[in-house]
Protein backbone atom coordinates (compact mmCIF):
# COMPACT_ATOMS: atom_id res chain seq x y z
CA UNK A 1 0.00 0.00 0.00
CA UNK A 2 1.32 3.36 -0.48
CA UNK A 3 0.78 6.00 2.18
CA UNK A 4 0.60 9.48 2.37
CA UNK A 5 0.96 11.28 5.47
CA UNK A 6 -1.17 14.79 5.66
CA UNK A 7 -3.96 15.78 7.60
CA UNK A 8 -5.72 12.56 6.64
CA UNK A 9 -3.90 9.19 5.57
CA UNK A 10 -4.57 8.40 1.98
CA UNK A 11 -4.36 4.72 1.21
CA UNK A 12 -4.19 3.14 -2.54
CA UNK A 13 -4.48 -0.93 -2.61
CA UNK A 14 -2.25 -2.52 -5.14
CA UNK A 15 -5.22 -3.03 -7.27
CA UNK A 16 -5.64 0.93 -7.90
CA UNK A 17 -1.85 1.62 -8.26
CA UNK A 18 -1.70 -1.03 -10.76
CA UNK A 19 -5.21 0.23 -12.66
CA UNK A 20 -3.73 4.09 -12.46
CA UNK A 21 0.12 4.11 -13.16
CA UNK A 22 -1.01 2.58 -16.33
CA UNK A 23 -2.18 5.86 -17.37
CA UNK A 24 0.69 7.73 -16.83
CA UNK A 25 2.65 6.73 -20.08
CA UNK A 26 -0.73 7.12 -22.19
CA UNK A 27 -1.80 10.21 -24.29
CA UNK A 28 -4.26 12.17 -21.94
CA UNK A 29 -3.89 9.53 -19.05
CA UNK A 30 -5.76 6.96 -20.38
CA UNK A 31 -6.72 4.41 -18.07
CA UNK A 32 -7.45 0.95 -19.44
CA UNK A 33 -10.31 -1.35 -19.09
CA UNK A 34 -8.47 -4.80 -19.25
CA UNK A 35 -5.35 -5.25 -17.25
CA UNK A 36 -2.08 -7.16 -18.84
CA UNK A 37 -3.53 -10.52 -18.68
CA UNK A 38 -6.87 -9.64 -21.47
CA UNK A 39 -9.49 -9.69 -17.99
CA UNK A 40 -11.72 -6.81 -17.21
CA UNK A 41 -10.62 -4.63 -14.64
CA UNK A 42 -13.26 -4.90 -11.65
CA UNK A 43 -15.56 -1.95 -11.76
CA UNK A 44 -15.28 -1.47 -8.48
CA UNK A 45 -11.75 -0.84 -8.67
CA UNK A 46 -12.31 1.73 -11.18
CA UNK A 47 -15.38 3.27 -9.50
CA UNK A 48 -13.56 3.80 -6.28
CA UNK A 49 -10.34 5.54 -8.21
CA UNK A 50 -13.59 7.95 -9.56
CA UNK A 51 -14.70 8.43 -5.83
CA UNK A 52 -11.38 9.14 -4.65
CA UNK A 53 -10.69 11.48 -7.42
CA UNK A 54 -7.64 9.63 -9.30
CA UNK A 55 -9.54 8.65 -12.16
CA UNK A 56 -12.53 11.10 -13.57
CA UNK A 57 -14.53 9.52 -16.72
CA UNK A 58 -13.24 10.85 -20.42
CA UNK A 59 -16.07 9.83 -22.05
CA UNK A 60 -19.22 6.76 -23.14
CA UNK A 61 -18.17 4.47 -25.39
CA UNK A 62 -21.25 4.12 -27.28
CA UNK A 63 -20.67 0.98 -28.92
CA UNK A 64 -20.49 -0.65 -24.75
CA UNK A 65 -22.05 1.88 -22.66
CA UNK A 66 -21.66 -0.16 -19.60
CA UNK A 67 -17.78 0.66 -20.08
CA UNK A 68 -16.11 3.25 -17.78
CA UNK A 69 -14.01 5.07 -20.15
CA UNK A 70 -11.51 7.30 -17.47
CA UNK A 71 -8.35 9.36 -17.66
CA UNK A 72 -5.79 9.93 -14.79
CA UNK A 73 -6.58 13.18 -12.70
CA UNK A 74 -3.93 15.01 -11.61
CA UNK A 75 -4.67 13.65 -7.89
CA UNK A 76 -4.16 10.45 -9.51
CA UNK A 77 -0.66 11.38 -10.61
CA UNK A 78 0.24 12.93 -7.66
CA UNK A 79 -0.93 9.72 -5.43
CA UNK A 80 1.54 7.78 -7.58
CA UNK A 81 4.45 9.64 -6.96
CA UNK A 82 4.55 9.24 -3.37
C-alpha cells in the first residue's frame, strides 16, 4: 500500500496503483479497461479511483455503454508519486 501522510492518511491498494500508473505513459492519461492478462478490470476498482478522485470519466463508449471510459486526474498522478 502506499501511504501518504497529511492531515488525513490516503491509502491506494495494489489493485488501484496497478489500474492508475497505467495511465501515466498514455496520451491524456488513459486508463485501461483490461489489465495485462486480457481480464476486465473490476468496476469497483475503477469506480472507487472515480470516488477518490484519481480517475474522472473521459467519455461513453457508445458501442459498450456499460464501459467506464476514465483518464488519470492530476490527484491520480500525484498519489503515484509518493
Amino acid at each position: 500500500m502506499i501511504n501518504k501522510q497529511s492531515s488525513s492518511t490516503i491509502f491506494l491498494s495494489e489493485a488501484q496503483k496497478r489500474y492508475l500508473v497505467r495511465g501515466l505513459d498514455q496520451p491524456g492519461g488513459k486508463l485501461p479497461i483490461f489489465n495485462e492478462d486480457g481480464s476486465k478490470i473490476s468496476e469497483k476498482t475503477i469506480k472507487s479511483c472515480i470516488e477518490k478522485g484519481y480517475a474522472k470519466p473521459w467519455f461513453k463508449n457508445p458501442v459498450k455503454p456499460d464501459w467506464l471510459i476514465c483518464k488519470l486526474t492530476e490527484r491520480g498522478r500525484d498519489i503515484l508519486k509518493i
